[in-house]
C-alpha atoms as a PDB file:
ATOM      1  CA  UNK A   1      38.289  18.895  -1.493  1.00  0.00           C
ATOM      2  CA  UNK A   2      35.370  16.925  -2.989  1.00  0.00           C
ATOM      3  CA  UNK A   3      35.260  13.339  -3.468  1.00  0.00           C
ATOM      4  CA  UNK A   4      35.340  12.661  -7.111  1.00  0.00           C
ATOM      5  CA  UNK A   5      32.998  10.025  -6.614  1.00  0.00           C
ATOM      6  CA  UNK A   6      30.537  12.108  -4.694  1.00  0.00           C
ATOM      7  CA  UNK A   7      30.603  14.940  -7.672  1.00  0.00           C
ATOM      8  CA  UNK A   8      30.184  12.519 -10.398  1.00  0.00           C
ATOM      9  CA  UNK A   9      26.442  12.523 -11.683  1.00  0.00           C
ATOM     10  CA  UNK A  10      24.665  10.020 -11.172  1.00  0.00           C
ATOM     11  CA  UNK A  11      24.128   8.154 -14.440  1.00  0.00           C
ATOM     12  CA  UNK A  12      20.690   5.483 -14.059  1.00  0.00           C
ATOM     13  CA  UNK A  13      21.011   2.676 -16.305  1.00  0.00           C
ATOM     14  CA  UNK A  14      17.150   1.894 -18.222  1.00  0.00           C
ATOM     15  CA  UNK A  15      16.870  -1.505 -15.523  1.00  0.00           C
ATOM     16  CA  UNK A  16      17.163   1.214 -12.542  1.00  0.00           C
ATOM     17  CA  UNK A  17      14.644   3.208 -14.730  1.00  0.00           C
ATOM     18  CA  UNK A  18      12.511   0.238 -15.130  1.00  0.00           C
ATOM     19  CA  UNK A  19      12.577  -0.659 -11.637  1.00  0.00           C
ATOM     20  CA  UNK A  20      11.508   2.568 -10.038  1.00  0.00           C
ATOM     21  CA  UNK A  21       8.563   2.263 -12.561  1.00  0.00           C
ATOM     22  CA  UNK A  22       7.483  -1.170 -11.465  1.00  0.00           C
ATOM     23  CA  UNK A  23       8.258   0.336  -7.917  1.00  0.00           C
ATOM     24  CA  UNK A  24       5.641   2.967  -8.592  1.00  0.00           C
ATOM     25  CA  UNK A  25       3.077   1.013 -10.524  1.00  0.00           C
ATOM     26  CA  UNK A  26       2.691  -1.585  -7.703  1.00  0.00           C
ATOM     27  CA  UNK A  27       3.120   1.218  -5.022  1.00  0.00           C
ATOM     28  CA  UNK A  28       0.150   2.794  -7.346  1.00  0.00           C
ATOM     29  CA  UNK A  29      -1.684  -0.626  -6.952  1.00  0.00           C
ATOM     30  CA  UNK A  30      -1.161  -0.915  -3.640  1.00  0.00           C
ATOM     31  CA  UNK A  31      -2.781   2.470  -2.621  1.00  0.00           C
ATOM     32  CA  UNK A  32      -6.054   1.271  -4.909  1.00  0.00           C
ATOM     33  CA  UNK A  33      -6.152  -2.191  -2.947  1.00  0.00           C
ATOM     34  CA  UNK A  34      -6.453  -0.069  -0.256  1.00  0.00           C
ATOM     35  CA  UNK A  35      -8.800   2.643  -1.225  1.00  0.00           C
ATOM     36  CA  UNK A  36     -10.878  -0.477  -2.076  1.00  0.00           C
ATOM     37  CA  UNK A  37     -10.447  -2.434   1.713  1.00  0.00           C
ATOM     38  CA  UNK A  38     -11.292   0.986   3.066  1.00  0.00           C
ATOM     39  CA  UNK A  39     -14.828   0.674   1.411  1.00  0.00           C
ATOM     40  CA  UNK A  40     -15.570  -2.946   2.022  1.00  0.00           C
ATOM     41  CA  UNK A  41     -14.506  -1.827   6.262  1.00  0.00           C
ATOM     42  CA  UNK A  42     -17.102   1.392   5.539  1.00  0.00           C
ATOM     43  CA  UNK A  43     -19.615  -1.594   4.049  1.00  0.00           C
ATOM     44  CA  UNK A  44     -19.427  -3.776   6.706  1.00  0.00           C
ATOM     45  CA  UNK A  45     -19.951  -1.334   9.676  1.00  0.00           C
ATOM     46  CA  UNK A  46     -23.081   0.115   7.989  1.00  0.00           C
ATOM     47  CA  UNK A  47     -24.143  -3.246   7.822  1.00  0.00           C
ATOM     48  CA  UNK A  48     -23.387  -4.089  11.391  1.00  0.00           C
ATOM     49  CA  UNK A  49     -24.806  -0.868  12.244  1.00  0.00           C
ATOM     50  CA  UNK A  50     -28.602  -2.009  10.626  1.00  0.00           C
ATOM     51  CA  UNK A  51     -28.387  -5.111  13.073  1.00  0.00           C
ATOM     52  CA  UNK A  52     -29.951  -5.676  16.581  1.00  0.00           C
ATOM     53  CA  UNK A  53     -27.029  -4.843  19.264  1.00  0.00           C
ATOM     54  CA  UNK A  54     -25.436  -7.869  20.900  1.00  0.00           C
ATOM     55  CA  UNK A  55     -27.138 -10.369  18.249  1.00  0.00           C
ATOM     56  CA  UNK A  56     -25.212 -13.364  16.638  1.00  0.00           C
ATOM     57  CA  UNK A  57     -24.966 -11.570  13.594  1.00  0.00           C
ATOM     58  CA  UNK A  58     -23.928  -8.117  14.866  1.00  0.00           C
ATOM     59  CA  UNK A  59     -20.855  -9.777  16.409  1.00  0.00           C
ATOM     60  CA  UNK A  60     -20.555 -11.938  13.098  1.00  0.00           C
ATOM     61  CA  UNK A  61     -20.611  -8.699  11.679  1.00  0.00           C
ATOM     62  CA  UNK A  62     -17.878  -7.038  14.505  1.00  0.00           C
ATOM     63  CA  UNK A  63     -15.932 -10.390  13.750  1.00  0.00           C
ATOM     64  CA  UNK A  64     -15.444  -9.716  10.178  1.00  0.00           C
ATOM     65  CA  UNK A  65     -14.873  -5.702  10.407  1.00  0.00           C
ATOM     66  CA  UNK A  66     -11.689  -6.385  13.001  1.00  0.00           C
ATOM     67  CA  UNK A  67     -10.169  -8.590  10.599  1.00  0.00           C
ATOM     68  CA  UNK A  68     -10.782  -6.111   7.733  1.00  0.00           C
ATOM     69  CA  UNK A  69      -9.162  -3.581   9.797  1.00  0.00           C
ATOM     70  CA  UNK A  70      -6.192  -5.720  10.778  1.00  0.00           C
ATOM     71  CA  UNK A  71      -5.475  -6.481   7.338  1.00  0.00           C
ATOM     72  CA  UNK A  72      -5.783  -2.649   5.942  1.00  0.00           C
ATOM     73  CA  UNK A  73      -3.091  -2.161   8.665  1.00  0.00           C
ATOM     74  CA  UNK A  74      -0.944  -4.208   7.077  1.00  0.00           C
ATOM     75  CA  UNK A  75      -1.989  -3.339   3.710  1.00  0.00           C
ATOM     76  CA  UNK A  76      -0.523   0.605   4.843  1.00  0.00           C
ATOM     77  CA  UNK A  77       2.393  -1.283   6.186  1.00  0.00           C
ATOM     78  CA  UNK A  78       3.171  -2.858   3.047  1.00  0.00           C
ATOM     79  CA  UNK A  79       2.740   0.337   1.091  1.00  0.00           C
ATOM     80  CA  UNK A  80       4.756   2.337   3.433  1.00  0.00           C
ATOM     81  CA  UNK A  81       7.874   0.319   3.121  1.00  0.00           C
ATOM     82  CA  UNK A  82       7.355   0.312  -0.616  1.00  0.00           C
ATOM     83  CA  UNK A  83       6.888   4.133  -0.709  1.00  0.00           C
ATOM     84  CA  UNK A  84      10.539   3.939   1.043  1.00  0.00           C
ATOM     85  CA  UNK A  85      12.271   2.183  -1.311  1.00  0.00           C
ATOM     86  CA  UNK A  86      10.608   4.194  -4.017  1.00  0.00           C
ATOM     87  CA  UNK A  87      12.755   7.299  -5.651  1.00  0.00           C
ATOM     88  CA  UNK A  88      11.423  10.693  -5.143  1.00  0.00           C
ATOM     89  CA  UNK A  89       9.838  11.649  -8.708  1.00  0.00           C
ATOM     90  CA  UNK A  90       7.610  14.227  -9.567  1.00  0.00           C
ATOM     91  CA  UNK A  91       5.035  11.719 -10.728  1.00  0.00           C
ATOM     92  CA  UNK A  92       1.937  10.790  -8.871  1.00  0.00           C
ATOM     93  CA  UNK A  93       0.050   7.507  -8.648  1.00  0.00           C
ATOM     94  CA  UNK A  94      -3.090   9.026 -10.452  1.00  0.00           C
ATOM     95  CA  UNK A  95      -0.354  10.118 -13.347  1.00  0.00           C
ATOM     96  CA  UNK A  96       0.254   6.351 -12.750  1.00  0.00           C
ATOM     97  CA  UNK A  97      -2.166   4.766 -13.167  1.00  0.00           C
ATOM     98  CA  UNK A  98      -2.962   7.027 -16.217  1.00  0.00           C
ATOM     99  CA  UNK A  99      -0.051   6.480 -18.328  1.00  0.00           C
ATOM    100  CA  UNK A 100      -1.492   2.255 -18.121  1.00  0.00           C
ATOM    101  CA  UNK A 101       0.533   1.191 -14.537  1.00  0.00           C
ATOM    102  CA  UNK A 102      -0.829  -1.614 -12.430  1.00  0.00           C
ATOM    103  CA  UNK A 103      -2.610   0.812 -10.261  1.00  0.00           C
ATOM    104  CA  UNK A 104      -5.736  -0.007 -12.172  1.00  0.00           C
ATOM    105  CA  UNK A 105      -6.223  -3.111  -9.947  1.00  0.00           C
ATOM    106  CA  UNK A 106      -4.288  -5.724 -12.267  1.00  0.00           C
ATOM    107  CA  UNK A 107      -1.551  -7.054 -10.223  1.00  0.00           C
ATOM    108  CA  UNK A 108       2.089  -7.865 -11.248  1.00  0.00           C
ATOM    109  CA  UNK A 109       3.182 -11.287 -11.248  1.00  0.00           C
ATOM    110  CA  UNK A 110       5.149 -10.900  -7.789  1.00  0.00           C
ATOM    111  CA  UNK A 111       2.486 -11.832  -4.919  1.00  0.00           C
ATOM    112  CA  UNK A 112       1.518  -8.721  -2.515  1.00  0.00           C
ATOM    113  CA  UNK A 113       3.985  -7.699  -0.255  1.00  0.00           C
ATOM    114  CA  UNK A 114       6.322  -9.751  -1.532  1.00  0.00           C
ATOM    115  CA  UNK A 115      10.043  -9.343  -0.145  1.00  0.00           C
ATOM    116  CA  UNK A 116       8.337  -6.506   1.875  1.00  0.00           C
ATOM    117  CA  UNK A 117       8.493  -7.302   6.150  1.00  0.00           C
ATOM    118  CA  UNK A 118       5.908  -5.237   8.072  1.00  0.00           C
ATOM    119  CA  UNK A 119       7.966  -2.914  10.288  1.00  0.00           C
ATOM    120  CA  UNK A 120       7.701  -3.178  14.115  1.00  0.00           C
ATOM    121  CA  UNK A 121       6.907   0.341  15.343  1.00  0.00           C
ATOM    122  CA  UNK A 122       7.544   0.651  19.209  1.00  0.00           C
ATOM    123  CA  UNK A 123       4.107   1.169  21.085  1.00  0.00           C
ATOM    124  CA  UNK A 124       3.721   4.641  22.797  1.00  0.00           C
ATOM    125  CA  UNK A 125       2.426   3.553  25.794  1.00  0.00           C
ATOM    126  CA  UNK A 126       3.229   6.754  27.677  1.00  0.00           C
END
């Protein structure tokens, strides 16, 4: 015998509908802020790839492209732990950012990764 709880439907209340919105406007954003670090680390190794080998710049250069890198991997972090607390919907972040969401670059008021903790994937050192 069922639970009656279980077989109830689920009813969504227009705050739950509102946050999975917001969820998927800044999980929309998120992707574009990456899309966009993705170019500036594609920018910067052209550059450093122009440069004479070993020179002050080219490790200037090397410098700035292993923090870019480090930062995109939290950046996927960020948006991976926000893509798991976002619903399932049959709504994409282009249809997103079409209907007006925050995935045209403007940001919400709540800072980046706020409330969000990178996850600590075990190393596969095998």
């Amino acid at each position: 015998m069922q639970d009656e709880a279980a077989a109830a439907p689920i009813i969504r209340s227009m705050s739950d509908e509102s946050a999975q919105s917001s969820r998927r406007a800044r999980l929309s954003a998120e992707s574009k802020r990456l899309l966009d670090g993705i170019n500036e680390l594609h920018a910067l190794e052209k550059r450093k790839r122009q440069v004479d080998i070993s020179t002050p710049a080219f490790h200037e250069l090397a410098t700035a492209i292993t923090a870019k890198a480090r930062d995109l991997f939290r950046m996927t972090t960020i948006e991976e732990e926000l893509g798991d607390r976002t619903e399932t919907s049959d709504v994409s972040m282009m249809d997103v950012d079409r209907a007006g969401g925050a995935g045209d670059g403007e940001r919400e008021a709540e800072p980046e990764g706020a409330g969000l903790e990178p996850r600590r994937r075990p190393r596969d050192d095998a």
